[in-house]
Protein backbone atom coordinates (compact mmCIF):
# COMPACT_ATOMS: atom_id res chain seq x y z
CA UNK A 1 -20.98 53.63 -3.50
CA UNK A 2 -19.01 53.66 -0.34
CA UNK A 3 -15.26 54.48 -0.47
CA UNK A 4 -13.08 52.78 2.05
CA UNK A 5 -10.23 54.89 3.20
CA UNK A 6 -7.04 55.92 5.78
CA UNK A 7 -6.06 58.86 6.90
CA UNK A 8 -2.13 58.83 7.02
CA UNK A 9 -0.47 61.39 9.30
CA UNK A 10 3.48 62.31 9.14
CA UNK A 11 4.14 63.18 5.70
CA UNK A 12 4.42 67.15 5.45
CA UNK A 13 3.16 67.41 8.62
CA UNK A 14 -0.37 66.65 7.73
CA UNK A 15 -3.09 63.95 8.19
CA UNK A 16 -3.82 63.14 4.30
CA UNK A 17 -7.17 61.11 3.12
CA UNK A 18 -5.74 57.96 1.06
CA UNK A 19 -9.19 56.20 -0.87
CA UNK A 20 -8.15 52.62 -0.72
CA UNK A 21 -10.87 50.31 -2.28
CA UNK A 22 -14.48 50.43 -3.32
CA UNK A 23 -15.76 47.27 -1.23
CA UNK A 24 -14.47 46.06 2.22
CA UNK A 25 -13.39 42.87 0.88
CA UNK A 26 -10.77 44.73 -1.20
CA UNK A 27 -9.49 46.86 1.77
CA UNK A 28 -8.89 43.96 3.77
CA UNK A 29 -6.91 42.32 1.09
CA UNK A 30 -5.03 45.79 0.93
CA UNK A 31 -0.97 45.96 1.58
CA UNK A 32 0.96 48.54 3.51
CA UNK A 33 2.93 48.93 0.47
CA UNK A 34 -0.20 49.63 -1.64
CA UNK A 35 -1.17 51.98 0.78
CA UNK A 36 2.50 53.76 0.44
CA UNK A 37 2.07 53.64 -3.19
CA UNK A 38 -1.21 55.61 -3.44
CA UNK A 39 -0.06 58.26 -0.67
CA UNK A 40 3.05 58.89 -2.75
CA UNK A 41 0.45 59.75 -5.83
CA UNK A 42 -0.85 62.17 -4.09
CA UNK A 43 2.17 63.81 -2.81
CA UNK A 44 4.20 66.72 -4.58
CA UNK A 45 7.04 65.20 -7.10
CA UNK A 46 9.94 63.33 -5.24
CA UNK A 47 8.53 64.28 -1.77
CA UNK A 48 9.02 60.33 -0.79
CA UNK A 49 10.18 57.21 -1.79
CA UNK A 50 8.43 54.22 -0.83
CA UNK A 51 11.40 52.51 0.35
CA UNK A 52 12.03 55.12 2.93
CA UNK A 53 8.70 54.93 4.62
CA UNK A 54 8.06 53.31 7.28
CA UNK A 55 3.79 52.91 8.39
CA UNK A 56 2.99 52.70 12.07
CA UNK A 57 -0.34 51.62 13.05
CA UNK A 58 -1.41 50.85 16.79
CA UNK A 59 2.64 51.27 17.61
CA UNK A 60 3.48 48.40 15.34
CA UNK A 61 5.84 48.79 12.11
CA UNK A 62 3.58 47.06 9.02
CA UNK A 63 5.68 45.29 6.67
CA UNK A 64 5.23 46.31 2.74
CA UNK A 65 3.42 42.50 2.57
CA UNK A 66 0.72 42.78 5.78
CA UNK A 67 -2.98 43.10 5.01
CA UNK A 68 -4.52 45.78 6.16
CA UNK A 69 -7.25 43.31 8.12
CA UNK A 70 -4.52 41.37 9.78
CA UNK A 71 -3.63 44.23 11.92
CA UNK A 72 -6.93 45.31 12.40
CA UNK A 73 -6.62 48.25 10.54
CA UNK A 74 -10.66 49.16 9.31
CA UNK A 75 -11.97 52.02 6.94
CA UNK A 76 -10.95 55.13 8.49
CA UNK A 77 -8.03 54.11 10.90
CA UNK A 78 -5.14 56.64 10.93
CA UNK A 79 -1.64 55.01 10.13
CA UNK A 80 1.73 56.80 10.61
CA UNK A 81 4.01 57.49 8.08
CA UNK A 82 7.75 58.13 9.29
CA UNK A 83 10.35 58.57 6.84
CA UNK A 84 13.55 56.37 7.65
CA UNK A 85 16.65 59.21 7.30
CA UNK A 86 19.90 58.25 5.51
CA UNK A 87 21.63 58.96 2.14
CA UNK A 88 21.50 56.70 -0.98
């Protein structure tokens, strides 16, 4: 079975494997906040909140709603993960 995946680089300082979907019909249909969520499961307790990231791919900010295939993001693309600073 293939596994369709990102690679998301920012958090830490390091590019980190995120497994998004078994098929490629289910990656396209994939979110940006989906992909936020399953980074943050992998990431040490309270190292991120989803509402302070921000993904970058091809110099474009991806809203939490946009599909992974409508910005032409395919299995193995690298998106960029900033964090957005401020207190709350």
């Amino acid at each position: 079975m293939t596994m369709y995946q990102v690679f998301v680089r920012g958090i830490e300082g390091k590019t980190i494997p995120v497994e998004v979907a078994n098929s490629e019909y289910e990656f396209n249909a994939t979110t940006a906040l989906q992909i936020k969520r399953k980074l943050i499961a992998k990431l040490p307790a309270n190292a991120a909140r989803e509402e302070k990231m921000r993904a970058l791919f091809a110099n474009r900010q991806l809203r939490d709603t946009d599909k992974l295939f409508d910005n032409g993001i395919t299995n193995k693309s690298t998106i960029l993960i900033v964090l957005q600073g401020g207190s709350s």
